[in-house]
C-alpha atoms as a PDB file:
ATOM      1  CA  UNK A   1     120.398 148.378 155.362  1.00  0.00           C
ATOM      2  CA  UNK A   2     122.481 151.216 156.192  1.00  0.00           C
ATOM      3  CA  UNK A   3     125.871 150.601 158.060  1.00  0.00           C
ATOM      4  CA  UNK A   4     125.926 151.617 161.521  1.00  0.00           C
ATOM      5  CA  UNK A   5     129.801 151.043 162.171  1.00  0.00           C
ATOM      6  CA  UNK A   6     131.818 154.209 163.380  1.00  0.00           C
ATOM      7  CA  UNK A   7     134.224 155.720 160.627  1.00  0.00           C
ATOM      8  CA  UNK A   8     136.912 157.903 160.720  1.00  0.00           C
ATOM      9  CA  UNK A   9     137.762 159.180 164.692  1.00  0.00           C
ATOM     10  CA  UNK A  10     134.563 158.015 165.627  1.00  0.00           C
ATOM     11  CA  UNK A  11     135.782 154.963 165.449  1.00  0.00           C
ATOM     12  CA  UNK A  12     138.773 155.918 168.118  1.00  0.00           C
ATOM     13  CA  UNK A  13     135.903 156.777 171.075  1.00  0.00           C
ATOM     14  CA  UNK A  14     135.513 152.967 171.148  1.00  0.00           C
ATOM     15  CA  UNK A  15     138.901 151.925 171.337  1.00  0.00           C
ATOM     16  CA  UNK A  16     139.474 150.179 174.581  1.00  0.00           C
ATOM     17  CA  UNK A  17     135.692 148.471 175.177  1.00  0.00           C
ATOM     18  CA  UNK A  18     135.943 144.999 176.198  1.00  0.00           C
ATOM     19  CA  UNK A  19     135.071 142.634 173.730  1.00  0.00           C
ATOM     20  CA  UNK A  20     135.382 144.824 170.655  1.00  0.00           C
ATOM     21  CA  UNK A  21     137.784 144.233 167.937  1.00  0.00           C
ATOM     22  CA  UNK A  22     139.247 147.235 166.263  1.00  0.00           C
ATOM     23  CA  UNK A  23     139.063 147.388 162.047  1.00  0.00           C
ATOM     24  CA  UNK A  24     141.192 149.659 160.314  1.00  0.00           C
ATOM     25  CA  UNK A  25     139.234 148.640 157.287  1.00  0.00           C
ATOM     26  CA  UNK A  26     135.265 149.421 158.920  1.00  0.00           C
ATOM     27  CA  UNK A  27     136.998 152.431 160.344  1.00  0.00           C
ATOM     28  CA  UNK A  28     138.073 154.275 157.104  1.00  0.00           C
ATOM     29  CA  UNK A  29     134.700 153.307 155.499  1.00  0.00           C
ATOM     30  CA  UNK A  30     134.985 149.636 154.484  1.00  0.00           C
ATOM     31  CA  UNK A  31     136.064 148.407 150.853  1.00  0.00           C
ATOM     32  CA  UNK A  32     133.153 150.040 148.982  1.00  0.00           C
ATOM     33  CA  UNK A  33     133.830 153.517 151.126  1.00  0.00           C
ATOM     34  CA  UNK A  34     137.461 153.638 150.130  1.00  0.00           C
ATOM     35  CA  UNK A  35     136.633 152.768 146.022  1.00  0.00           C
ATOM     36  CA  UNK A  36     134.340 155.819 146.561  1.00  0.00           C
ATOM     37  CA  UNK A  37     137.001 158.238 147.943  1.00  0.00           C
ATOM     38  CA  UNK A  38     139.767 157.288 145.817  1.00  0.00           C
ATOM     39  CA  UNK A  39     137.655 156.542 142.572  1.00  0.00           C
ATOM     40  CA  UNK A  40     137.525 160.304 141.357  1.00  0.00           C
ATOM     41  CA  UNK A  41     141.119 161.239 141.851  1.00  0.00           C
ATOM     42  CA  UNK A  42     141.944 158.064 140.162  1.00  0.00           C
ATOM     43  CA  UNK A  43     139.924 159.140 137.486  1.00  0.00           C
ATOM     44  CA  UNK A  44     140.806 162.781 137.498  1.00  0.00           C
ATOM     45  CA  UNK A  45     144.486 161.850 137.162  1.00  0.00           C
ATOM     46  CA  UNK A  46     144.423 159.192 134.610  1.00  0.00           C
ATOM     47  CA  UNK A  47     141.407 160.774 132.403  1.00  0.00           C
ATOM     48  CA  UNK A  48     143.612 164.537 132.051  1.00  0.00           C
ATOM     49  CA  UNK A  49     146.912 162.193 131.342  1.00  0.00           C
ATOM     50  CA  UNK A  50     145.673 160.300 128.463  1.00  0.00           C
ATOM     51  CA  UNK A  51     143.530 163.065 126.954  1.00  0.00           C
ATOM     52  CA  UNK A  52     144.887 166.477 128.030  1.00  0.00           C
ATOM     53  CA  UNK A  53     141.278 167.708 127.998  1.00  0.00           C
ATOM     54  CA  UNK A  54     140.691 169.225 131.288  1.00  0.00           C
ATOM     55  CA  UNK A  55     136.716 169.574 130.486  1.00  0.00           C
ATOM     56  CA  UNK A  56     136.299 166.538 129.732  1.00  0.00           C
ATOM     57  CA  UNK A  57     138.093 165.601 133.196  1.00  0.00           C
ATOM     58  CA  UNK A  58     136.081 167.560 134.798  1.00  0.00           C
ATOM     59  CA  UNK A  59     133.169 166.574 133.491  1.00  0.00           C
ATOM     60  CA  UNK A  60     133.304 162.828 134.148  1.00  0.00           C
ATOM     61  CA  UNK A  61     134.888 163.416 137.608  1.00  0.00           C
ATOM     62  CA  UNK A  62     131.750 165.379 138.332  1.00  0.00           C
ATOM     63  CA  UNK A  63     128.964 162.289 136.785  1.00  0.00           C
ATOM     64  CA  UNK A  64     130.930 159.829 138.456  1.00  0.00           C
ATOM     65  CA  UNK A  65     131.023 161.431 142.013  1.00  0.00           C
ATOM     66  CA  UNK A  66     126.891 162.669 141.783  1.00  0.00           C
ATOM     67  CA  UNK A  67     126.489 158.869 140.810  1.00  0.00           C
ATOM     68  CA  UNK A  68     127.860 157.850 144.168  1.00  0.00           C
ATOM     69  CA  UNK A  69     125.271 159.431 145.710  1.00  0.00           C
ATOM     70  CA  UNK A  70     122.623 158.585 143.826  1.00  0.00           C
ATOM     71  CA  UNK A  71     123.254 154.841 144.005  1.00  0.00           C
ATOM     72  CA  UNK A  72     123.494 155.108 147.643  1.00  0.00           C
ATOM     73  CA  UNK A  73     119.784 156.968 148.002  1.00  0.00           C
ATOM     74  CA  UNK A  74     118.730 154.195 145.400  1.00  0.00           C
ATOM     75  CA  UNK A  75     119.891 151.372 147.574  1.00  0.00           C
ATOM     76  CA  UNK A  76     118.753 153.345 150.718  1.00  0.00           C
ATOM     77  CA  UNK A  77     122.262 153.702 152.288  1.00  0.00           C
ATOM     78  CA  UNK A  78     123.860 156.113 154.627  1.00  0.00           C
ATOM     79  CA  UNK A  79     124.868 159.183 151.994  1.00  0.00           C
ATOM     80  CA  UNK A  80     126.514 161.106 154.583  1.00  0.00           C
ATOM     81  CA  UNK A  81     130.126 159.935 153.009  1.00  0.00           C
ATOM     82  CA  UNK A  82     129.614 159.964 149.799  1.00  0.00           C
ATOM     83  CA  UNK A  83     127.860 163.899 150.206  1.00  0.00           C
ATOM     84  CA  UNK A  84     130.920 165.307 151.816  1.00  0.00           C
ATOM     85  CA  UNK A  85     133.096 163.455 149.185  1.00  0.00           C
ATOM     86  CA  UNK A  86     130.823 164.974 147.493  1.00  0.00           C
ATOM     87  CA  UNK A  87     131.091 168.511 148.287  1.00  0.00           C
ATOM     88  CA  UNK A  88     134.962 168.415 148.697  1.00  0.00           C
ATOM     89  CA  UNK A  89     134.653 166.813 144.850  1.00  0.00           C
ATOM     90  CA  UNK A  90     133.323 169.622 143.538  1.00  0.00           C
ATOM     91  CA  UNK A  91     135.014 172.654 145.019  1.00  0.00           C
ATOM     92  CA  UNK A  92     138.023 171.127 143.507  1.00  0.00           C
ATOM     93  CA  UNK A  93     136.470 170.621 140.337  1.00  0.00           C
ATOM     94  CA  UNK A  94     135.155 174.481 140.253  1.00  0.00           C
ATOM     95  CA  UNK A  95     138.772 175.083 141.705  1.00  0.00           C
ATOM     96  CA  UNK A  96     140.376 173.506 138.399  1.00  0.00           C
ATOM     97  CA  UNK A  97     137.329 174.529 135.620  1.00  0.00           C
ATOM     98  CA  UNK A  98     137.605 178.131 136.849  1.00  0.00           C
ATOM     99  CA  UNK A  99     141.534 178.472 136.069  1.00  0.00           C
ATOM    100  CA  UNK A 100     141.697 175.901 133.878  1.00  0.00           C
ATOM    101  CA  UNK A 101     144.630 174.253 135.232  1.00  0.00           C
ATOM    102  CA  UNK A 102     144.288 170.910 136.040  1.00  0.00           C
ATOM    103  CA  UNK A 103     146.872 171.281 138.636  1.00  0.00           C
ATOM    104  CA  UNK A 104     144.494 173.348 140.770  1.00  0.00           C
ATOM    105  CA  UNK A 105     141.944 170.247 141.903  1.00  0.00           C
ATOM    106  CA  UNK A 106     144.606 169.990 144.015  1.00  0.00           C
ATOM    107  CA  UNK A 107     144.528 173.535 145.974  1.00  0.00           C
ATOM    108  CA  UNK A 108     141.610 172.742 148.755  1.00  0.00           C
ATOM    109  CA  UNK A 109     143.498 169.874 149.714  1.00  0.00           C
ATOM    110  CA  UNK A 110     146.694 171.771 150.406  1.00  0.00           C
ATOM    111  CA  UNK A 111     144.396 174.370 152.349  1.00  0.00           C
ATOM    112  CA  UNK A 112     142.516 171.708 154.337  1.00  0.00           C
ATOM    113  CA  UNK A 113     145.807 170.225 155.167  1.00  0.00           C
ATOM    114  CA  UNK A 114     147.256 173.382 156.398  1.00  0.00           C
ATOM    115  CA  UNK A 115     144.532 174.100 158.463  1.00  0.00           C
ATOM    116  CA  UNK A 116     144.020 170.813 160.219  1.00  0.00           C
ATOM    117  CA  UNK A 117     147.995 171.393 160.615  1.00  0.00           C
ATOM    118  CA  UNK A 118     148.065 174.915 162.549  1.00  0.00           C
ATOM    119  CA  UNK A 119     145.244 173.737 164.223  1.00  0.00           C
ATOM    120  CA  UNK A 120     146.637 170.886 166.036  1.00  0.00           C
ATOM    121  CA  UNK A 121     150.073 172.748 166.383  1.00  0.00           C
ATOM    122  CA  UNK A 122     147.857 175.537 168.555  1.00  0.00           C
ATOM    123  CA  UNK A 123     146.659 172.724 170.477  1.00  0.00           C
ATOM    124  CA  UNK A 124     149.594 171.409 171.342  1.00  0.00           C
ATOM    125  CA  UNK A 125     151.415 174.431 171.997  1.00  0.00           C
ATOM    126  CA  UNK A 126     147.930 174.943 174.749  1.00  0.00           C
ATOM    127  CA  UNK A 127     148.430 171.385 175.803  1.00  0.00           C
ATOM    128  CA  UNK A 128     144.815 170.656 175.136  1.00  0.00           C
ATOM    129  CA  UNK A 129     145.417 168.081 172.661  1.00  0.00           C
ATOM    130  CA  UNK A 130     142.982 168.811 169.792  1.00  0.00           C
ATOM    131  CA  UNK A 131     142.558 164.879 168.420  1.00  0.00           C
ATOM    132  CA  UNK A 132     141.538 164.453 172.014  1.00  0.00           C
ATOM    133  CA  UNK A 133     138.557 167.122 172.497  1.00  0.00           C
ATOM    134  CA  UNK A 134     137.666 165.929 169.077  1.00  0.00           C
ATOM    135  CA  UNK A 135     137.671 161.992 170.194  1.00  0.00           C
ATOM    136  CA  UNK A 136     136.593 162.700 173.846  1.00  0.00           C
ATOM    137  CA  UNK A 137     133.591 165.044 172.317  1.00  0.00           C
ATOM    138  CA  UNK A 138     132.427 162.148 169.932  1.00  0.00           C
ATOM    139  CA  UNK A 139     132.244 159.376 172.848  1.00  0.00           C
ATOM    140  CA  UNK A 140     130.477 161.729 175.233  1.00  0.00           C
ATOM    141  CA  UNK A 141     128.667 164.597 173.832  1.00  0.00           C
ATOM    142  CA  UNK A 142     129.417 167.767 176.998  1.00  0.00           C
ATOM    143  CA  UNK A 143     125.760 168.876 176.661  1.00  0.00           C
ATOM    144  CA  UNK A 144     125.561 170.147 179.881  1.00  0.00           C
ATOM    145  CA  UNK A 145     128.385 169.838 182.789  1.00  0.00           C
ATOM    146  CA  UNK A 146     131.985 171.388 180.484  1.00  0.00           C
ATOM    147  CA  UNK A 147     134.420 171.712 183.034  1.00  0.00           C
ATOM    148  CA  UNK A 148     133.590 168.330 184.400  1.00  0.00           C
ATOM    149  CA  UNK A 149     133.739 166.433 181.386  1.00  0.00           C
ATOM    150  CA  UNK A 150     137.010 168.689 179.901  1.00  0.00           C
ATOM    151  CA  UNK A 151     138.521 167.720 183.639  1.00  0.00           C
ATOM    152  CA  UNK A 152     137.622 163.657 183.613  1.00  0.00           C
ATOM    153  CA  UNK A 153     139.915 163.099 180.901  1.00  0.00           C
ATOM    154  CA  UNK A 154     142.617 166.016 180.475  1.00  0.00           C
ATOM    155  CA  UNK A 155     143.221 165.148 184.603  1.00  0.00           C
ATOM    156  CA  UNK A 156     144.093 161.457 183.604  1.00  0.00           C
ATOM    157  CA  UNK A 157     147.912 162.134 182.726  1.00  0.00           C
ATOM    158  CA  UNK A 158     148.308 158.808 181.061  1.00  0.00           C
ATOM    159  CA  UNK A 159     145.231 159.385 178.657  1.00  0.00           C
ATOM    160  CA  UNK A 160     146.133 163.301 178.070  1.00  0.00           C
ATOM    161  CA  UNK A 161     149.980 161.802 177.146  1.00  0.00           C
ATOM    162  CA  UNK A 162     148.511 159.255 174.650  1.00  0.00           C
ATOM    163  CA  UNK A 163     146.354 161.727 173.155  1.00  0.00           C
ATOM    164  CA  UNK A 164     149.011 164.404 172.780  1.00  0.00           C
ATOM    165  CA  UNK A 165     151.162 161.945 170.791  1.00  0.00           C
ATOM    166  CA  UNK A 166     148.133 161.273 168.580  1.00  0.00           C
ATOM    167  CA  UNK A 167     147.347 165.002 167.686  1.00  0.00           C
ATOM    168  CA  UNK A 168     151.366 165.189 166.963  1.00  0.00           C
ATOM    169  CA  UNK A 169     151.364 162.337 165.195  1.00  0.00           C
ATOM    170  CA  UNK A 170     148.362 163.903 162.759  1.00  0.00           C
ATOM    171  CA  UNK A 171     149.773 166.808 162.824  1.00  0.00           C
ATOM    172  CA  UNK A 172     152.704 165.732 160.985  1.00  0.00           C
ATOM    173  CA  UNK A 173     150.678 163.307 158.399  1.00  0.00           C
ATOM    174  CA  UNK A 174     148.868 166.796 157.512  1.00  0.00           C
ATOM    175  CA  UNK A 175     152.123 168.721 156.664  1.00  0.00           C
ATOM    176  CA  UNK A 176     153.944 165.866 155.280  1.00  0.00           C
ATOM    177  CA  UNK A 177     151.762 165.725 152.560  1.00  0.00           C
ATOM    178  CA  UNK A 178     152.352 169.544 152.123  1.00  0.00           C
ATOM    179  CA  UNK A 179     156.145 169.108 151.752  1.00  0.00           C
ATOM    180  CA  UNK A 180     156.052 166.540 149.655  1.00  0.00           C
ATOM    181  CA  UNK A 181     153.256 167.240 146.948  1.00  0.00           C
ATOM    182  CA  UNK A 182     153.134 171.325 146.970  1.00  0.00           C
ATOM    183  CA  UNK A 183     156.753 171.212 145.112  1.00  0.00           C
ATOM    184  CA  UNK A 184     155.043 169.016 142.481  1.00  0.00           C
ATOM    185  CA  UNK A 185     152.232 171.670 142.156  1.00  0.00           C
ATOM    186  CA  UNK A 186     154.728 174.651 141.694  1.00  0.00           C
ATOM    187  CA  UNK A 187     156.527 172.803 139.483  1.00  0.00           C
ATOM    188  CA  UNK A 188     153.292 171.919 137.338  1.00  0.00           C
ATOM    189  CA  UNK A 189     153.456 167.908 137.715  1.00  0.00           C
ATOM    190  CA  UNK A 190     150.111 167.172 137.569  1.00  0.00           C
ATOM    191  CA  UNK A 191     150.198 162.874 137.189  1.00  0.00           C
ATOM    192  CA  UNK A 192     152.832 163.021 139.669  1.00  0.00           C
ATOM    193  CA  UNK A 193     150.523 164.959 142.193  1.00  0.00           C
ATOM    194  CA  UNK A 194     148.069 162.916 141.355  1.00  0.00           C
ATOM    195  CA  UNK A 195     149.356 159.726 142.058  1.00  0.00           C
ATOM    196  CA  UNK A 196     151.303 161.089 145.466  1.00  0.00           C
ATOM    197  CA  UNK A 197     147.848 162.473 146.963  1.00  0.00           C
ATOM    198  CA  UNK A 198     146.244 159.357 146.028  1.00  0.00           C
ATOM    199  CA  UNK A 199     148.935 157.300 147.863  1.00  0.00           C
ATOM    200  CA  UNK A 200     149.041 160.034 150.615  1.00  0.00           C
ATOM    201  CA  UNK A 201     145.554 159.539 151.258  1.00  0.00           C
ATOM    202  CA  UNK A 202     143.677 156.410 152.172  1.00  0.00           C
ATOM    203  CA  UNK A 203     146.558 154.560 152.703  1.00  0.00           C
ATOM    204  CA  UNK A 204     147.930 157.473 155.302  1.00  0.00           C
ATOM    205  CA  UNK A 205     144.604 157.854 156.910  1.00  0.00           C
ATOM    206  CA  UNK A 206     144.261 154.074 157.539  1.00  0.00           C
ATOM    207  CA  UNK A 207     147.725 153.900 159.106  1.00  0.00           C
ATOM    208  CA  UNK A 208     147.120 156.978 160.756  1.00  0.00           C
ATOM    209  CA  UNK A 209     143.730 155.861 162.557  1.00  0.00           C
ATOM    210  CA  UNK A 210     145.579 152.244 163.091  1.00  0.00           C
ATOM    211  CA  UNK A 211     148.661 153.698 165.250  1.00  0.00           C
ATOM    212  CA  UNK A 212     146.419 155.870 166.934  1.00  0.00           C
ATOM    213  CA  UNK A 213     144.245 153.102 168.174  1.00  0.00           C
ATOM    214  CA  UNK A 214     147.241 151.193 169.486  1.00  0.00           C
ATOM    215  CA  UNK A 215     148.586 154.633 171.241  1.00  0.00           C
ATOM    216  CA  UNK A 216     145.369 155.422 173.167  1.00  0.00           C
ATOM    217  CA  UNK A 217     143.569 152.204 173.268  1.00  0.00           C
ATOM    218  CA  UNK A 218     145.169 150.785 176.450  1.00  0.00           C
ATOM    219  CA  UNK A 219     145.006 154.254 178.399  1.00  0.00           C
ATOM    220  CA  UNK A 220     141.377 154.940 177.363  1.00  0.00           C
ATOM    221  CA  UNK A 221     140.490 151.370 178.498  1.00  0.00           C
ATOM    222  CA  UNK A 222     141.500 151.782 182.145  1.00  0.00           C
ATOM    223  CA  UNK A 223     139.666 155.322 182.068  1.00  0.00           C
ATOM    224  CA  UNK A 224     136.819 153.724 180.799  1.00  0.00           C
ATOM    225  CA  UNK A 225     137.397 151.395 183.518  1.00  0.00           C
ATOM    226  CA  UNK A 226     137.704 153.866 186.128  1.00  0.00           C
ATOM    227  CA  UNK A 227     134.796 155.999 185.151  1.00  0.00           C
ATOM    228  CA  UNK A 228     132.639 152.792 185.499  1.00  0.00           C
ATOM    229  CA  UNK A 229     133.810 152.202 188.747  1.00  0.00           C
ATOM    230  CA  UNK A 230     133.632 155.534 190.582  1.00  0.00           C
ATOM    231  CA  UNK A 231     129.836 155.561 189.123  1.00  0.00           C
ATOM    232  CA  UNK A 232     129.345 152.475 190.782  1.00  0.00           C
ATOM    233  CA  UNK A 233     130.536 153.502 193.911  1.00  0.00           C
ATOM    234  CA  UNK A 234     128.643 157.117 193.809  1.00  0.00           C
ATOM    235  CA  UNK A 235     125.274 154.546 193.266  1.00  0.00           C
ATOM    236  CA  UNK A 236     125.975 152.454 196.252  1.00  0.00           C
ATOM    237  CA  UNK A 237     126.585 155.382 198.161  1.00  0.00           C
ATOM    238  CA  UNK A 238     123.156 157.300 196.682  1.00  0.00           C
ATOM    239  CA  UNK A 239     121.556 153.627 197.569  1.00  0.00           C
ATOM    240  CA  UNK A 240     122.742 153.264 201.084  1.00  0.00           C
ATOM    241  CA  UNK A 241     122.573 157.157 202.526  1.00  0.00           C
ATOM    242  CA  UNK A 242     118.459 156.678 202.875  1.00  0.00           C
ATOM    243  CA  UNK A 243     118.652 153.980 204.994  1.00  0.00           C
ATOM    244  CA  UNK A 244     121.663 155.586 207.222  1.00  0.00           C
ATOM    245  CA  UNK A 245     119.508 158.147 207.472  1.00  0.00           C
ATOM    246  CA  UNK A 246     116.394 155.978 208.095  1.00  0.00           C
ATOM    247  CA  UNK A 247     118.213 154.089 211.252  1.00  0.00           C
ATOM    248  CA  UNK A 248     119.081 157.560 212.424  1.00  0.00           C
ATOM    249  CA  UNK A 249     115.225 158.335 212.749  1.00  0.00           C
ATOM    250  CA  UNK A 250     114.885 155.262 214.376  1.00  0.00           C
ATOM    251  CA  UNK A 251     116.943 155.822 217.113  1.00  0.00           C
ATOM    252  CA  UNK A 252     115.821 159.036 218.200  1.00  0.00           C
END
């Protein structure tokens, strides 16, 4: 049976629902979903160490990630992880086979990093918090109305503040890693990269999600709250107008 349970910042558009505990382990993909994102750097890492042979690295990196898809298909399981692990897998694995330097799995993850990075920073610097149209876009899809869904929550000050601190907060996890593990790529230490983006990873993103929850759970409740209310009202209000306006008829 496939698992239905929000991952990643998915999981933030339900922080603050009554009744629903928050999991910092369901959110970054559960026990088997972290051994699957973690597995082939481990074995990237400790394979090149102890044999030096970067094609044979690459090689079993490769098996071993296409097997984590192909279990999940067999079992019948959401592949949607385990695909973009995938993917991100094997440009890194191209990355290192076509400049053979094992140092160079590590190159899209420096670029993804520095991406994510200047694109928060923009964000910020427009005061549009960018974890925020990505958290606010998951829990209620703008398919039609923009402006009035962009409005309902960059107008609530004490939602817009928590989600500001959230993209900053990101924002520095993404060049952190940059400062600390590019110096160990220019300076060709490959284990020591390799153990320092493993460490920098699931572990980061876990505490990353987990202080973010705690930042914008209480504000995003009492929007939630709000919201509910104000559509309450606007019902009532649609329910009673017909029969103001029936009386009206009456009485002329």
């Amino acid at each position: 049976m496939a698992d239905n349970k929000r991952t990643g910042l998915s999981a933030l558009a339900d922080a603050g629902n009554e009744g629903e505990d928050f999991s910092v382990i369901d959110a970054i993909g559960g026990p088997r979903g972290v051994i699957e994102s973690m597995l082939p750097g481990v074995v990237f890492v400790v394979l090149f160490v102890a044999t030096s042979n970067l094609n044979l690295t690459i090689a079993v990196s490769a098996v071993l990630a296409v097997s984590q898809v192909i279990v999940r298909l067999i079992q019948r399981q959401s592949v949607m992880g385990a695909v973009s692990g995938l993917v991100a897998v094997g440009i890194c694995l191209i990355w290192a086979w076509q400049t053979h330097e094992a140092r160079n799995y590590y190159i899209f993850g420096f670029i993804t990093n520095a991406g994510y990075a200047a694109l928060l920073a923009v964000s910020l610097i427009a005061r549009v918090p960018g974890l925020g149209l990505v958290v606010e876009f998951i829990r209620s899809l703008p398919t039609e109305h923009f402006k009035a869904w962009f409005h309902d929550w960059m107008d609530d000050k004490a939602l817009k503040r928590a989600y500001m601190i959230v993209t900053g907060l990101w924002a520095g996890l993404f060049l952190l890693r940059l400062v600390v593990q590019v110096p160990l790529y220019l300076t060709n230490h490959v284990a020591a990269l390799g153990v320092t983006r493993l460490l920098m990873g699931i572990p980061f993103w876990a505490l990353a999600i987990w202080v973010s929850y705690l930042i914008i759970a209480t504000p995003m409740h009492r929007h939630k709250v709000a919201a509910k209310k104000t559509q309450t009202e606007v019902a009532v209000d649609a329910e009673l107008e017909p029969r103001a306006i029936g009386k009206d008829d009456d009485a002329s």
